[in-house]
Protein backbone atom coordinates (compact mmCIF):
# COMPACT_ATOMS: atom_id res chain seq x y z
CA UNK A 1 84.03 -64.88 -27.31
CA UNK A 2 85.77 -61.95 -25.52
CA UNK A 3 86.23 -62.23 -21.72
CA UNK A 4 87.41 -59.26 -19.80
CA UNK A 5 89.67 -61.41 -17.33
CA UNK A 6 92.04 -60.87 -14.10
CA UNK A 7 90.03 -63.06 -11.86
CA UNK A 8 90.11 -66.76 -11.03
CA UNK A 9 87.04 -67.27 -12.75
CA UNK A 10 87.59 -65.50 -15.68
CA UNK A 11 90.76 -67.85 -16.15
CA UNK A 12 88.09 -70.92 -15.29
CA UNK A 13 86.21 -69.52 -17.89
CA UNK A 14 88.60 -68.96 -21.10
CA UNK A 15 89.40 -72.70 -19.98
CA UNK A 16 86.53 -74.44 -20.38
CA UNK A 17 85.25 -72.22 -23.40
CA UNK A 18 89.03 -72.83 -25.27
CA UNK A 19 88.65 -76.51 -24.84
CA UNK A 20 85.35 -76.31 -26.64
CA UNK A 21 85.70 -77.21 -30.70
CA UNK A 22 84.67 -74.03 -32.74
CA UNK A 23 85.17 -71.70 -29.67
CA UNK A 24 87.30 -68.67 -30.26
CA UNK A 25 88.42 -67.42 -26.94
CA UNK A 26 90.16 -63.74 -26.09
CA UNK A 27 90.94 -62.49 -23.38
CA UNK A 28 91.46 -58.95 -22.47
CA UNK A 29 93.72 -57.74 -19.48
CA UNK A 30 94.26 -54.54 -17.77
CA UNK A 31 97.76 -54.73 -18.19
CA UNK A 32 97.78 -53.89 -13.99
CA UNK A 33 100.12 -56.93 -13.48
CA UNK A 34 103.04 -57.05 -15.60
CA UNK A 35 103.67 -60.51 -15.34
CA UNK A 36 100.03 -62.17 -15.81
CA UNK A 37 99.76 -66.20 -15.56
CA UNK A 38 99.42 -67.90 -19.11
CA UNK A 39 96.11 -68.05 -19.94
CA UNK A 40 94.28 -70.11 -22.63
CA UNK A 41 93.14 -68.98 -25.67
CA UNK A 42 94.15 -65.34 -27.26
CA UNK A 43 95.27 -62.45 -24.87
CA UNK A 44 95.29 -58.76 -25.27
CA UNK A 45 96.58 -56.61 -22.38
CA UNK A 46 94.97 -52.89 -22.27
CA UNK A 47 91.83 -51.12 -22.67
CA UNK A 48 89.71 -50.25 -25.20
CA UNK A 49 89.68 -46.15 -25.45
CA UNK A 50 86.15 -46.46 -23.43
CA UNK A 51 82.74 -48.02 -24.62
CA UNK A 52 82.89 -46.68 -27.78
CA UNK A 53 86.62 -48.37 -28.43
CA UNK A 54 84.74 -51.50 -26.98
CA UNK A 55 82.05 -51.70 -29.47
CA UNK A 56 84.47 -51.17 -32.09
CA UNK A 57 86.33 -53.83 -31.16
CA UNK A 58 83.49 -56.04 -31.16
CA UNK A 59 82.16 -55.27 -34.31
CA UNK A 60 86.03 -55.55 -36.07
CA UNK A 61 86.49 -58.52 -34.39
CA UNK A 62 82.44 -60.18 -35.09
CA UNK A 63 82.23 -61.10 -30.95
CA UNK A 64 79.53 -63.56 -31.06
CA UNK A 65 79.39 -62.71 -26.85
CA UNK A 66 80.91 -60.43 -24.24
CA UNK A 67 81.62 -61.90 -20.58
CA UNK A 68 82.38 -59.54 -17.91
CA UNK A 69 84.57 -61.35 -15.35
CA UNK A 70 85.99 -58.68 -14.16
CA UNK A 71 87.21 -57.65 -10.88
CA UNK A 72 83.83 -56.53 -8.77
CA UNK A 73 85.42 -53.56 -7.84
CA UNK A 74 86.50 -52.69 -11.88
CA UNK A 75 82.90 -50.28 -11.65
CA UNK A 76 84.35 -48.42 -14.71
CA UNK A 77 85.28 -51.49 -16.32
CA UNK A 78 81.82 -52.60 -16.28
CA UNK A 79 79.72 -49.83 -17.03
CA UNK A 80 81.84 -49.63 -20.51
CA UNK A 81 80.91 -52.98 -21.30
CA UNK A 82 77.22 -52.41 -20.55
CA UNK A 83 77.12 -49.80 -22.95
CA UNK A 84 79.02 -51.19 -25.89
CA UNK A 85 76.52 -54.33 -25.62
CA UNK A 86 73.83 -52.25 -25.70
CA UNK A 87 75.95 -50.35 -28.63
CA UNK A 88 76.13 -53.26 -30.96
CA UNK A 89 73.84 -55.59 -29.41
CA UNK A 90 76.24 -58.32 -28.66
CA UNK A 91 75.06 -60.20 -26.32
CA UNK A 92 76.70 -59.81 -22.69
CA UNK A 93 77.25 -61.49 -19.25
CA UNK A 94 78.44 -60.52 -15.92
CA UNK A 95 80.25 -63.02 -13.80
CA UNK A 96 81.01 -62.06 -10.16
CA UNK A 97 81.23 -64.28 -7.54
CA UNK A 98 78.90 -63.98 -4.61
CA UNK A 99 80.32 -61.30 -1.96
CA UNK A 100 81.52 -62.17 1.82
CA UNK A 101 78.79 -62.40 4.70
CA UNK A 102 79.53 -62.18 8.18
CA UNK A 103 79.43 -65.74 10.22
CA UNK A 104 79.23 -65.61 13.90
CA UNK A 105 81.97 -64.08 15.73
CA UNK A 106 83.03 -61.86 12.78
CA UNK A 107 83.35 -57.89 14.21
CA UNK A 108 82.53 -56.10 10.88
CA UNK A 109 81.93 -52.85 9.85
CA UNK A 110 80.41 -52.15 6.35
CA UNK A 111 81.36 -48.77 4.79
CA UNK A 112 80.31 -48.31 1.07
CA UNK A 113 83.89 -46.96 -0.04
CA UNK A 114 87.60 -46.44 0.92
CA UNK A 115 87.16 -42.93 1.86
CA UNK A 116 84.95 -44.19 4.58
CA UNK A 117 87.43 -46.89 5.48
CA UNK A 118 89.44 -44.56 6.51
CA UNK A 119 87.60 -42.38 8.48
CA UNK A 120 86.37 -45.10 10.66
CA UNK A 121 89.95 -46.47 11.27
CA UNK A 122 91.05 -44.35 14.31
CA UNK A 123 88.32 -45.32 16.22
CA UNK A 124 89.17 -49.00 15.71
CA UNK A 125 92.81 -49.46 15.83
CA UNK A 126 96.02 -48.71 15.13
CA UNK A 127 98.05 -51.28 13.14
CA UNK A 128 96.33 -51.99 10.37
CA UNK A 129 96.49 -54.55 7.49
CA UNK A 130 95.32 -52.56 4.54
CA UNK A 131 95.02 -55.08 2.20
CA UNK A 132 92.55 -53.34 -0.18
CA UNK A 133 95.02 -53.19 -3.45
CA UNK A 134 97.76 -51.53 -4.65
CA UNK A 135 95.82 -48.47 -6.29
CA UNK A 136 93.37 -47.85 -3.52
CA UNK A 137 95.93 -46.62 -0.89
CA UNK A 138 96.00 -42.26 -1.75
CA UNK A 139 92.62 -42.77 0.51
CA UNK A 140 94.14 -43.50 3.80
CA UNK A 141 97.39 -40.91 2.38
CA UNK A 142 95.94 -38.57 5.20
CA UNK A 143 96.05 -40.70 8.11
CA UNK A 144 98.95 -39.88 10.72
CA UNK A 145 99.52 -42.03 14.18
CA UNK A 146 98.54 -44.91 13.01
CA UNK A 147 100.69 -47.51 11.42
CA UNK A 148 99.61 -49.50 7.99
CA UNK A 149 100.85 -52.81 6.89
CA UNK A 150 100.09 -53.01 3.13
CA UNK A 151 100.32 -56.38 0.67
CA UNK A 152 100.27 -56.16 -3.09
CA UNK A 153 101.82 -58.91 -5.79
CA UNK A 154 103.52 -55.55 -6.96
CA UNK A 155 105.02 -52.39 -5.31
CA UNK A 156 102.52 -50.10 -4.53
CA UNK A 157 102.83 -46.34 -6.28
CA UNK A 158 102.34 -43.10 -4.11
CA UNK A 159 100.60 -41.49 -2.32
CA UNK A 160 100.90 -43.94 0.59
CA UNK A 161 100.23 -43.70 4.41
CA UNK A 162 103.37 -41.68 6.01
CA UNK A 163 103.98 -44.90 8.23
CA UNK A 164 103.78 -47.91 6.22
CA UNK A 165 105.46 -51.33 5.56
CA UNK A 166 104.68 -53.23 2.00
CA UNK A 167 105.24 -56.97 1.77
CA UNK A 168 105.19 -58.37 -1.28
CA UNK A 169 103.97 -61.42 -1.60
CA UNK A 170 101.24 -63.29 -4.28
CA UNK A 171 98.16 -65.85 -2.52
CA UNK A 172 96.68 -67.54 -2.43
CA UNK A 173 97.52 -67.24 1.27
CA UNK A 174 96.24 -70.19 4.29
CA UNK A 175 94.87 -69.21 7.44
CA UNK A 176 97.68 -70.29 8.86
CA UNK A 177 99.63 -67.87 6.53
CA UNK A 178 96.92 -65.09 7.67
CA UNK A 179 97.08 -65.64 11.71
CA UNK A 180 101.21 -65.62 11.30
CA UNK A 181 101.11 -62.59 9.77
CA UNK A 182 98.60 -60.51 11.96
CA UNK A 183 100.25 -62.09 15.14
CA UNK A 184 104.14 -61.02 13.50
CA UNK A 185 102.91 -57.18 12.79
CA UNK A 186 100.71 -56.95 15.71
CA UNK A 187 97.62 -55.74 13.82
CA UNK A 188 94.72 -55.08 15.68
CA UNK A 189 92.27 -53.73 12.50
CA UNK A 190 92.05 -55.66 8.91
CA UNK A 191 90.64 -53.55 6.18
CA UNK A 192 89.40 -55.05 3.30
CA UNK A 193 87.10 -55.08 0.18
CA UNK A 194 84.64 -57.20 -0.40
CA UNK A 195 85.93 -59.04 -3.35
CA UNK A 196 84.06 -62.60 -2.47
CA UNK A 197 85.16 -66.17 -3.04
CA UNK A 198 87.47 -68.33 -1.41
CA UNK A 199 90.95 -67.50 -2.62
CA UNK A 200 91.07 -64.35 -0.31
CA UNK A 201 88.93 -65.27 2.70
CA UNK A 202 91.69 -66.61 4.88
CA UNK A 203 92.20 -63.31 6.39
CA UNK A 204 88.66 -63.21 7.45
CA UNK A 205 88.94 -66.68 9.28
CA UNK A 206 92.01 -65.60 10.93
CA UNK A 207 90.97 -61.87 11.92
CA UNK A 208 87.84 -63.64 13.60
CA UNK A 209 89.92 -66.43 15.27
CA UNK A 210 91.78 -63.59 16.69
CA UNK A 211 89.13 -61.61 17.96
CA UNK A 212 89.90 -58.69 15.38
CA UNK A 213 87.66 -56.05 14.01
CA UNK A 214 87.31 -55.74 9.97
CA UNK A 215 86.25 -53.10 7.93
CA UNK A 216 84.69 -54.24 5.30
CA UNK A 217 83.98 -52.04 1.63
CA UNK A 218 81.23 -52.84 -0.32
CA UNK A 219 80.96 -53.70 -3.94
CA UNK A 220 79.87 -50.98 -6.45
CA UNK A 221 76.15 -51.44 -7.99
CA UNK A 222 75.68 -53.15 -10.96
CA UNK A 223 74.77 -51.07 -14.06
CA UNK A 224 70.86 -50.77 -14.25
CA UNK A 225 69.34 -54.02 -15.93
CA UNK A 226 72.42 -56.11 -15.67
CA UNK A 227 71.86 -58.80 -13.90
CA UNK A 228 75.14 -61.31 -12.45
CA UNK A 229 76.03 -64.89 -12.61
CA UNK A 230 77.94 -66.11 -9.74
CA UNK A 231 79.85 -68.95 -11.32
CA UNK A 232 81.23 -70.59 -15.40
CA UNK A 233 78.79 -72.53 -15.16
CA UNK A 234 75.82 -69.98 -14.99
CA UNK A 235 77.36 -68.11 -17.25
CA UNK A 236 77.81 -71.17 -19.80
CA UNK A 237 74.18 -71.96 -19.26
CA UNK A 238 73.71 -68.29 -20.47
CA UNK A 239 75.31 -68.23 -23.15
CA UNK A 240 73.65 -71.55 -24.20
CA UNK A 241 76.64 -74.01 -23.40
CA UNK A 242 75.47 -77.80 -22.27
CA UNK A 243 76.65 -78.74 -19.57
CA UNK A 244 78.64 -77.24 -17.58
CA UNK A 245 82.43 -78.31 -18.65
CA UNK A 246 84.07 -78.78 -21.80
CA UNK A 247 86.08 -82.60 -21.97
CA UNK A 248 89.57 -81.88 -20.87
CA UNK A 249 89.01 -78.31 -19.79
């Protein structure tokens, strides 16, 4: 099996497929993090050379099955490993987690990318928690009178907003942690992608317990025909697994 990893589930994943007798687990990184979390199984940190290095690796390497658990917003990522499937016909599956949807109270505003983020920000506020990623930020480079408080695991790399302040820190983060925060840098806007589950959503609950507004960026498409599962286990049950654990994963 070859999981491309960096999220939670991906990690769930080479877990419960490691435990498994006969399983052969890899998992590839992006190499975006330079200290990664140990992980079970093999790892291999950078890409492929594109879908055509990715369906060479499969064939050298006789992948019985390709899971996608990539980040949602990894669009490149993904569309790579479409094609090399298709390529050599290993079999494939998509895990993503099921995106955020606005509760009552929430003030949201859905924009399909970053460049759109930012060109609805100065009607919305002007401290802003811009906690989109690390590599996202040249988008809101441009922006000038307002100020941007940014939070990455690791230091963010230029272009950045002319006015900004970076706190490093790595989640998962409480809504206590969240409400401290806004309250401390007097935000009044929270911009955000949509990257789903649990482990990030604490900023939501606290931007909406303090009346805030959110801009919210949409995930990319999927690749046509590629349909998602939104947990391991779907994804198990895909790739013919019973059950939905392996004992002691």
């Amino acid at each position: 099996m070859l999981i491309l990893g960096g999220t939670t589930e991906a990690r769930r994943l080479a877990a419960d497929l490691a435990a498994r007798p006969g399983v052969r687990v890899t998992t590839s990184l992006a190499g975006r993090v330079t200290r990664p979390a140990a992980l079970p199984g093999e790892v291999r940190t950078g890409g492929f050379g594109g879908p055509d290095g990715l369906a060479d690796w499969l064939r050298t390497h006789r992948v019985d099955a390709l899971v996608d658990a990539t980040h949602p917003f990894a669009a490149s990522i993904t569309d790579h490993a479409a094609r090399a499937a298709r390529a050599t016909g290993v079999p494939a599956v998509v895990l993503r987690r099921p995106g955020w949807r606005p509760g009552p109270g929430d003030r949201w505003y859905d924009v399909p990318s970053l460049a759109a983020a930012a060109e609805a920000l100065p009607g919305l506020g002007r401290r802003v928690f811009l906690s989109t990623g690390r590599l996202g930020l040249a988008a809101f480079a441009g922006l000038t009178g307002l100020h941007f408080l940014v939070r990455s695991v690791e230091p963010p790399e230029p272009p950045l907003p002319p006015d900004t302040r970076v706190v490093l820190a790595r989640g998962p983060f409480t809504v206590t942690d969240e409400t401290g925060l806004l309250r401390a840098h007097r935000i009044d806007v929270l911009v955000t992608k949509d990257s789903g589950g649990e482990a990030t959503a604490a900023k939501l609950t606290a931007a909406r317990d303090l009346g805030l507004p959110v801009v919210v960026v949409r995930r990319p498409p999927l690749p046509d025909g590629v349909r998602a599962e939104p947990d391991v286990a779907g994804v198990l049950a895909r790739l013919g697994f019973e059950g939905t654990t392996a004992p002691g994963a």
